[in-house]
C-alpha atoms as a PDB file:
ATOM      1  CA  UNK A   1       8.350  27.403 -23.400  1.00  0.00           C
ATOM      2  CA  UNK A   2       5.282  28.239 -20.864  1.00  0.00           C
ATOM      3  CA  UNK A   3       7.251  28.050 -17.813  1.00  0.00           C
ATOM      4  CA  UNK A   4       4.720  25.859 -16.863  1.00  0.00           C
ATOM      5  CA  UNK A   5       6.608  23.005 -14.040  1.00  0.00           C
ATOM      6  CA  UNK A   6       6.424  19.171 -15.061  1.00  0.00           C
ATOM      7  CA  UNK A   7       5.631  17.228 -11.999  1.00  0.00           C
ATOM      8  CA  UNK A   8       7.356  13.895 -12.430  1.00  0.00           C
ATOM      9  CA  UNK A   9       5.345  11.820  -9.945  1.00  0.00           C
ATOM     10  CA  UNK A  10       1.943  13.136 -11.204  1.00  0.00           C
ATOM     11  CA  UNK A  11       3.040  11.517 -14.728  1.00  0.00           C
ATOM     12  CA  UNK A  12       4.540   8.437 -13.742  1.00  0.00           C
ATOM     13  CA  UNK A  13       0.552   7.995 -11.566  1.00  0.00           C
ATOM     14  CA  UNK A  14      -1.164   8.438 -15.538  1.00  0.00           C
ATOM     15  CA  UNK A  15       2.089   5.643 -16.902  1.00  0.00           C
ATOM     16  CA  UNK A  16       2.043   2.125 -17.519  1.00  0.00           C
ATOM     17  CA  UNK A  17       4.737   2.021 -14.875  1.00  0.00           C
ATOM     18  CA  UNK A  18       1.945   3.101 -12.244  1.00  0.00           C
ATOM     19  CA  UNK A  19      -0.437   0.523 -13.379  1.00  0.00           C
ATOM     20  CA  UNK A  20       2.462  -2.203 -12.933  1.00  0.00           C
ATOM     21  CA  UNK A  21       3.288  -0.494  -9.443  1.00  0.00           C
ATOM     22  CA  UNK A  22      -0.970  -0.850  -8.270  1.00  0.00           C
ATOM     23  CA  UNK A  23      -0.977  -4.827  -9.770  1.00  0.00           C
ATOM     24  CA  UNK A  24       1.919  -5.209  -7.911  1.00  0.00           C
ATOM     25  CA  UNK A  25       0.584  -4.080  -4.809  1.00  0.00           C
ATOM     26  CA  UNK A  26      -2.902  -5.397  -4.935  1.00  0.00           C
ATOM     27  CA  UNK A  27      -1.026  -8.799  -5.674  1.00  0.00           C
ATOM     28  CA  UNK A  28       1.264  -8.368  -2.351  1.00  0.00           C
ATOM     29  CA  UNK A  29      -2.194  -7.698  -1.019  1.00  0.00           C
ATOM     30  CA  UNK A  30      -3.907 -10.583  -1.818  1.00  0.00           C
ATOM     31  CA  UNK A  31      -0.747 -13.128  -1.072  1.00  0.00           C
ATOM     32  CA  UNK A  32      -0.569 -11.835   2.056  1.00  0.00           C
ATOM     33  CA  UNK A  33      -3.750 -12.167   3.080  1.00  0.00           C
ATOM     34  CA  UNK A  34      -3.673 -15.646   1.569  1.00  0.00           C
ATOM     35  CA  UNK A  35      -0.035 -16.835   3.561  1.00  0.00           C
ATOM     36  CA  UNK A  36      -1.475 -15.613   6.824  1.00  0.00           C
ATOM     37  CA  UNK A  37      -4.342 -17.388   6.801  1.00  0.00           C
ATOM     38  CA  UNK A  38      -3.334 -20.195   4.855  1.00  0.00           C
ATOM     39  CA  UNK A  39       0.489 -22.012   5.332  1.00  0.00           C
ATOM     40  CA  UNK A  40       1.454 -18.851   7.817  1.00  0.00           C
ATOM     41  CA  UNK A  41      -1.320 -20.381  10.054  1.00  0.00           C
ATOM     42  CA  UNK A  42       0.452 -23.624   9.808  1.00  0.00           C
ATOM     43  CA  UNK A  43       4.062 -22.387   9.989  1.00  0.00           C
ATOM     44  CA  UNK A  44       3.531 -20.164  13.348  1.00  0.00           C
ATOM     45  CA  UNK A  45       2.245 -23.720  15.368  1.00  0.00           C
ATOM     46  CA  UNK A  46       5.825 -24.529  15.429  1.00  0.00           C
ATOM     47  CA  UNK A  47       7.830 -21.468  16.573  1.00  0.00           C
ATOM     48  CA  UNK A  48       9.308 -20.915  19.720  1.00  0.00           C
ATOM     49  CA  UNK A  49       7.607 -18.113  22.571  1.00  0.00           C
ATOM     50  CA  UNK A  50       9.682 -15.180  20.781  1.00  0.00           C
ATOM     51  CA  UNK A  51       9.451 -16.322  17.235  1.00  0.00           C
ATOM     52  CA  UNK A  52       6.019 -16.528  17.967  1.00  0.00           C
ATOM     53  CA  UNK A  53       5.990 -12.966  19.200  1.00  0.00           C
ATOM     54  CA  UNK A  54       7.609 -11.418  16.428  1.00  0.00           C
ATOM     55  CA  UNK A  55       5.232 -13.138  14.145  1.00  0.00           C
ATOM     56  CA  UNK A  56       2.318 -11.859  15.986  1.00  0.00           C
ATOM     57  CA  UNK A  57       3.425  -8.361  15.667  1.00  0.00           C
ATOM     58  CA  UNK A  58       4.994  -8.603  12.245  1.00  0.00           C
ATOM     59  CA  UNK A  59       1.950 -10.249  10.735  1.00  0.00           C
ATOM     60  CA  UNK A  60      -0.128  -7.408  12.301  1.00  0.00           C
ATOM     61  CA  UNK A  61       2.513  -4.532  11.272  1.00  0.00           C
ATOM     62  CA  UNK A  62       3.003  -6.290   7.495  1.00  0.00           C
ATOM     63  CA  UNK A  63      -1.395  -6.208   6.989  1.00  0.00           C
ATOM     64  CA  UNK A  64      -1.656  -2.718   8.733  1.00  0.00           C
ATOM     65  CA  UNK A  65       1.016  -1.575   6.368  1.00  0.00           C
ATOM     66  CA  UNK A  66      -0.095  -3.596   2.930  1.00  0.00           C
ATOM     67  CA  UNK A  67      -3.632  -2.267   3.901  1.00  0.00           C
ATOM     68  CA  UNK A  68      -2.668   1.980   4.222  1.00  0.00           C
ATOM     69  CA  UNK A  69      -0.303   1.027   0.981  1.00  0.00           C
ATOM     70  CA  UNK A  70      -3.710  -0.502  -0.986  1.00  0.00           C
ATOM     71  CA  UNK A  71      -5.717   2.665   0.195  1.00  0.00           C
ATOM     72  CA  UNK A  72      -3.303   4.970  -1.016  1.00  0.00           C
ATOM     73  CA  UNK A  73      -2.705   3.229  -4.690  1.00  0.00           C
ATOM     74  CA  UNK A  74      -6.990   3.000  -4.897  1.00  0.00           C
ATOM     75  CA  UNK A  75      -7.128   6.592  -4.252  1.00  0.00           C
ATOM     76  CA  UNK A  76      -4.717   7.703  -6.657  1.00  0.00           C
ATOM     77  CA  UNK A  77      -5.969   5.051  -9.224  1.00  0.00           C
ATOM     78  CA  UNK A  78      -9.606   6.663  -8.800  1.00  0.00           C
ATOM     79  CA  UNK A  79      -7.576  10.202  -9.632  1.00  0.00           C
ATOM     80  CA  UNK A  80      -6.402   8.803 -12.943  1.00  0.00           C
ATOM     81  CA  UNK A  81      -9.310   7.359 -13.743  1.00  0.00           C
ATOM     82  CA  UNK A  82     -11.947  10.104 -13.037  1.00  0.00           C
ATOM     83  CA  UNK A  83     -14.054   8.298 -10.524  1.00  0.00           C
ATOM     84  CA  UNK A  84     -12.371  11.015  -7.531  1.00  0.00           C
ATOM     85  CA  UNK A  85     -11.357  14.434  -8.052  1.00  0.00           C
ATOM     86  CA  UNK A  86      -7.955  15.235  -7.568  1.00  0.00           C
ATOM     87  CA  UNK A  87      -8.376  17.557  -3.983  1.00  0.00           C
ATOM     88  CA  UNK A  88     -10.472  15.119  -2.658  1.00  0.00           C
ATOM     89  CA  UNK A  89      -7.782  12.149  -3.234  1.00  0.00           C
ATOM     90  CA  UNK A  90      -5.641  14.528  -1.058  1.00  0.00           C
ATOM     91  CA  UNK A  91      -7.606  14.800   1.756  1.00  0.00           C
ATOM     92  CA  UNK A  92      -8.561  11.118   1.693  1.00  0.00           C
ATOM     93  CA  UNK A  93      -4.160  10.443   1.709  1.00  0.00           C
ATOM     94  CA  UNK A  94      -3.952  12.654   4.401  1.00  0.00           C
ATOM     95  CA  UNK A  95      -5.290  10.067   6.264  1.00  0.00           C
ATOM     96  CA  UNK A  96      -3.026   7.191   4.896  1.00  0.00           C
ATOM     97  CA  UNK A  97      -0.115   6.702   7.222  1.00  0.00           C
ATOM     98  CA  UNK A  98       2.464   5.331   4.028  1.00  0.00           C
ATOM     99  CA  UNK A  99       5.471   5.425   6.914  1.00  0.00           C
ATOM    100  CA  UNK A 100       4.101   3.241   9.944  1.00  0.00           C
ATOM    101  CA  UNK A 101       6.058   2.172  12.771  1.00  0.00           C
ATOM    102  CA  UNK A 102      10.030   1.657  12.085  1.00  0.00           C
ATOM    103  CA  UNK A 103      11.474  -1.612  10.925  1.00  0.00           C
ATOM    104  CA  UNK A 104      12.728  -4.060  13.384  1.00  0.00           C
ATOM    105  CA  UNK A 105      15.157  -6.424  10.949  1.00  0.00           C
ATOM    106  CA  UNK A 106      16.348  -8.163  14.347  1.00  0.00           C
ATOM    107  CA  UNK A 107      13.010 -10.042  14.745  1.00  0.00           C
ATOM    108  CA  UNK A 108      12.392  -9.975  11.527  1.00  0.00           C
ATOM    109  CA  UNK A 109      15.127 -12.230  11.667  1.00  0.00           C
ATOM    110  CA  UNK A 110      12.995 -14.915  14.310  1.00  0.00           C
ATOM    111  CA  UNK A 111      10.098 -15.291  11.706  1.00  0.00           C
ATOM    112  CA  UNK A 112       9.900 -17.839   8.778  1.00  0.00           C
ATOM    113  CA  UNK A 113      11.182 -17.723   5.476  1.00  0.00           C
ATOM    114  CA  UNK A 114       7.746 -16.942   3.705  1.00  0.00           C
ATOM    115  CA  UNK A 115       6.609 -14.023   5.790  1.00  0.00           C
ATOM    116  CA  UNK A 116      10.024 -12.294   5.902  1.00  0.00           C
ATOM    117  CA  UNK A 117      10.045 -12.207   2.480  1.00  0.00           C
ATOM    118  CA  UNK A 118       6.612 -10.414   2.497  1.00  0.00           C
ATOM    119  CA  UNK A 119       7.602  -7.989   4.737  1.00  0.00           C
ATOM    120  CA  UNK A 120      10.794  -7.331   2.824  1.00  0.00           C
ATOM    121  CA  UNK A 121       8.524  -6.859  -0.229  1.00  0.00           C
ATOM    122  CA  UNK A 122       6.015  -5.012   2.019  1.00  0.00           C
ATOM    123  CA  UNK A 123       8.637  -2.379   2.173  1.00  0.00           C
ATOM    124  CA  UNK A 124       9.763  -2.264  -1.238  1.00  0.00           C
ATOM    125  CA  UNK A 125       6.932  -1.119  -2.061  1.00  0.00           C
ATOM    126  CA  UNK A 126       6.546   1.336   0.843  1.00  0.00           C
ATOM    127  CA  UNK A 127       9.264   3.122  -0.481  1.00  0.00           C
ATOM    128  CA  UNK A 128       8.217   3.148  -3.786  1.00  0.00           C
ATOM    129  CA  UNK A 129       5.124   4.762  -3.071  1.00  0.00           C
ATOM    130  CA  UNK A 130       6.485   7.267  -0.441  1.00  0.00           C
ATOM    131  CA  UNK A 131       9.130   8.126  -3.193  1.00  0.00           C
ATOM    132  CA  UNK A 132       5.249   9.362  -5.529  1.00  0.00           C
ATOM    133  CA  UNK A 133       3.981  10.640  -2.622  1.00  0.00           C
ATOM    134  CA  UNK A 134       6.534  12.731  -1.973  1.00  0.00           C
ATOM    135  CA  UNK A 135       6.992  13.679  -5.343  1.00  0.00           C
ATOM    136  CA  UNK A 136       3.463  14.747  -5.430  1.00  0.00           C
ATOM    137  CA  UNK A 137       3.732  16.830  -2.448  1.00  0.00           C
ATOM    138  CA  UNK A 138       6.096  18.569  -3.807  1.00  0.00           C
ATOM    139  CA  UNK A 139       4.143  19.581  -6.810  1.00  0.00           C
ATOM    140  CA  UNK A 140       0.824  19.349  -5.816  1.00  0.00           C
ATOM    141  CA  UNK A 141      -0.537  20.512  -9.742  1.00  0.00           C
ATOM    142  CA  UNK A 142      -4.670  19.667 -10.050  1.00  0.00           C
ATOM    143  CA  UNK A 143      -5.017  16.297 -12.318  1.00  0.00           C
ATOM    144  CA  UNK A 144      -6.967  16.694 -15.436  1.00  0.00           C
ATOM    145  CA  UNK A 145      -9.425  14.103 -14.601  1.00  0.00           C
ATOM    146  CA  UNK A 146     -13.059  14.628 -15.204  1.00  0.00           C
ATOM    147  CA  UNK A 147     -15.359  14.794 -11.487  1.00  0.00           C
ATOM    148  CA  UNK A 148     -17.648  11.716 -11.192  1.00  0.00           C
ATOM    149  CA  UNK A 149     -20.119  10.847  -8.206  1.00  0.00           C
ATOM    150  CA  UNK A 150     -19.565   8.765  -5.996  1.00  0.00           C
ATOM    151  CA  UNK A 151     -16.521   7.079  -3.969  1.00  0.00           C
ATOM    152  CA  UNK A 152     -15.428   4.262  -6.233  1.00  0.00           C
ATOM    153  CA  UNK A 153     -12.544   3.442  -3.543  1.00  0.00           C
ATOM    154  CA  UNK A 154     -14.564   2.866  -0.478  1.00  0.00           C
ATOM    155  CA  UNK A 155     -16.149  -0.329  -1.573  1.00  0.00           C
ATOM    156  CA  UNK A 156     -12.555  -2.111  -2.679  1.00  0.00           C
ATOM    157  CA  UNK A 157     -10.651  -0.684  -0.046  1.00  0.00           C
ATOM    158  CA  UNK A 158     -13.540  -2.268   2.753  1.00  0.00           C
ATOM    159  CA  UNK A 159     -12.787  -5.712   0.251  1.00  0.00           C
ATOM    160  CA  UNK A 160      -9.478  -5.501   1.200  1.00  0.00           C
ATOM    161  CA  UNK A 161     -10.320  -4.647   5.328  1.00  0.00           C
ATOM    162  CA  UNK A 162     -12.529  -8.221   4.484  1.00  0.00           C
ATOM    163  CA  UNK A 163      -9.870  -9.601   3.261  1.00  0.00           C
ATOM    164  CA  UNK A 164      -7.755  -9.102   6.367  1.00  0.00           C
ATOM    165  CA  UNK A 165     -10.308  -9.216   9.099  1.00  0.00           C
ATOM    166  CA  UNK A 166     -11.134 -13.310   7.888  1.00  0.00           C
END
């Protein structure tokens, strides 16, 4: 035995489970963006003044949060793949906020069916991903992935900015 320490969240980021963890995301991405411009649109003309409210914000808090989440899995997803080296990843997260503002399930409660759900599942995976992130704090052990130009990550996260901005 080397001594050597096995950082857990560093290998689940190179699993399968990882890969299943960024689809997952990028597809909470992309139905969110598609509810609140689509049938959330619709849904909101017929709340009352503080359902209306709380959608406002929630809507705002749920793509702020879904958007910081996407950065974060992009970066590390760059790591694994070699198109970002591992320290520069780091410094990049540093500027991911992964905890944003505290939940308020009381007007989550005011806000239809469809977009509490999101949020619900906007958290899920919040946690998830602070649970890595944490993990990889902890243990912060250099990746073995090879250094390529370039900033593969800028281009889809400012795809998914589009994607909310529409």
């Amino acid at each position: 035995m080397t001594g050597a320490t096995v950082n857990i969240a560093e290998r689940r980021l190179a699993s399968r489970a990882f890969a299943d963890l960024f689809a997952e995301g990028m597809a909470l991405v992309e139905e969110a963006a598609a509810y609140l411009d689509g049938t959330g649109r619709v849904e909101s003309r017929d709340l009352s003044r503080p359902a209306l409210t709380a959608y406002a914000q929630q809507s705002m808090r749920l793509s702020t949060r879904l958007m910081q989440l996407a950065a974060w899995l992009l970066l590390q997803r760059a790591v694994n793949e070699g198109d970002m080296r591992p320290q520069d990843a780091r410094r990049e997260s540093a500027k991911i906020d992964i905890e944003g503002p505290p939940r308020d399930e009381e007007q989550e409660e005011l806000l239809p069916t469809t977009l509490r759900e999101l949020v619900r599942r906007g958290y899920d995976l919040q946690r998830q991903i602070q649970r890595i992130d944490e993990g990889l704090a902890r243990g912060a052990a250099p990746h073995a992935a090879p250094e390529r130009a370039g900033n593969a990550v800028a281009s889809q996260i400012g795809r998914l900015r589009t994607a909310f901005e529409r």
